[in-house]
Protein backbone atom coordinates (compact mmCIF):
# COMPACT_ATOMS: atom_id res chain seq x y z
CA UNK A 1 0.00 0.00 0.00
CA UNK A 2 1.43 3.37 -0.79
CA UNK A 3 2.33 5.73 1.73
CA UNK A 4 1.71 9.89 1.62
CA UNK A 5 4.56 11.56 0.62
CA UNK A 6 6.78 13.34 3.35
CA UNK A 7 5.98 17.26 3.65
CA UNK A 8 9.82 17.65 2.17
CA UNK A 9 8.98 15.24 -1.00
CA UNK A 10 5.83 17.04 -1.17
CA UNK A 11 7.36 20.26 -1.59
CA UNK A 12 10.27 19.03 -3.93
CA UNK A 13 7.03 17.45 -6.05
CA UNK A 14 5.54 20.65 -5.77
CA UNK A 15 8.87 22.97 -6.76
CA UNK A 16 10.00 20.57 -9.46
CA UNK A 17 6.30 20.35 -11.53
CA UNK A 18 6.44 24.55 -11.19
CA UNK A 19 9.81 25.16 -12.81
CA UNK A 20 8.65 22.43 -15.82
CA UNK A 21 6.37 25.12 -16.51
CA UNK A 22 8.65 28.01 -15.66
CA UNK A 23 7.55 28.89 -12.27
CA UNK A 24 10.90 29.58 -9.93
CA UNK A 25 10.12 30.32 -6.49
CA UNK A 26 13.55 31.21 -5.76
CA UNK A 27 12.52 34.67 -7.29
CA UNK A 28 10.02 35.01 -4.59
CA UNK A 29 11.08 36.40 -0.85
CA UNK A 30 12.37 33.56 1.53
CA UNK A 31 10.22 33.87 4.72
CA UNK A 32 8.10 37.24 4.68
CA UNK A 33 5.95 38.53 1.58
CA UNK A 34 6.33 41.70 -0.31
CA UNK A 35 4.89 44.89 1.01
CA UNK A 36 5.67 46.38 -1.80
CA UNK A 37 4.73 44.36 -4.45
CA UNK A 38 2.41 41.92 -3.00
CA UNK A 39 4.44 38.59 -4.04
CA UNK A 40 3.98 36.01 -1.02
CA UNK A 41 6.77 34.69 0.22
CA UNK A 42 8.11 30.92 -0.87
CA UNK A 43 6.62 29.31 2.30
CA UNK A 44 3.28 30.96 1.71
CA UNK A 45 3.70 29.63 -2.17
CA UNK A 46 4.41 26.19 -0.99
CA UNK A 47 1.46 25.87 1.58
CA UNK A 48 -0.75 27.01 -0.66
CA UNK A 49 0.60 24.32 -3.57
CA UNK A 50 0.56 22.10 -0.53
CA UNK A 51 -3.50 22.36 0.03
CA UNK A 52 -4.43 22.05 -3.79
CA UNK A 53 -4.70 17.83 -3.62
CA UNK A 54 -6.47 18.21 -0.93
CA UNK A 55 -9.16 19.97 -2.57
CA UNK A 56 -8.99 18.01 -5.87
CA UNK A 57 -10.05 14.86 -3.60
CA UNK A 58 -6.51 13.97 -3.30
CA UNK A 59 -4.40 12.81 -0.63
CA UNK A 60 -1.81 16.02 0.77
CA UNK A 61 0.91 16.41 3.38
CA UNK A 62 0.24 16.20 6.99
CA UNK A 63 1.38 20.09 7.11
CA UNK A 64 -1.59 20.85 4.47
CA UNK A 65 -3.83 19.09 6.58
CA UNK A 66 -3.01 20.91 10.17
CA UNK A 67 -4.44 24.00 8.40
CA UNK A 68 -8.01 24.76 7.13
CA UNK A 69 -7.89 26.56 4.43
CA UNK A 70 -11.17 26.72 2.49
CA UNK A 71 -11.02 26.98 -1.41
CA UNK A 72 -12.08 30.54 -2.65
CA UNK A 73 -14.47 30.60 -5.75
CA UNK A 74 -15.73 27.12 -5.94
């Protein structure tokens, strides 16, 4: 039986699929999000990857499900 995928290999999942496509969240602020600009910061990018399978039905990270985020617009 497959097991749920550490919070680390969930991120790498999550980092790897977004630079296929051209997404690098190295270009984004380490810890705190732009006041400026408005960018979140790469934590707040990767917890909000991190809750997507869990709205799509899918299985997610124990770190995605400590937090209850409800999905906007659905």
């Amino acid at each position: 039986m497959p097991q749920e995928p550490t919070d680390d290999e969930l991120d790498a999942l999550i980092v790897t699929r977004l630079r296929l496509v051209g997404v690098d969240l190295d270009q984004l602020p380490a810890i705190r999000s732009d006041p400026v600009t408005g960018s979140p910061s790469r934590r707040e990018a990767l917890e909000f990857w991190d809750t997507l399978p869990r709205w799509s039905g899918c299985r997610t990270s124990s770190r995605a499900r400590k937090r209850s985020l409800p999905p906007t617009g659905v």
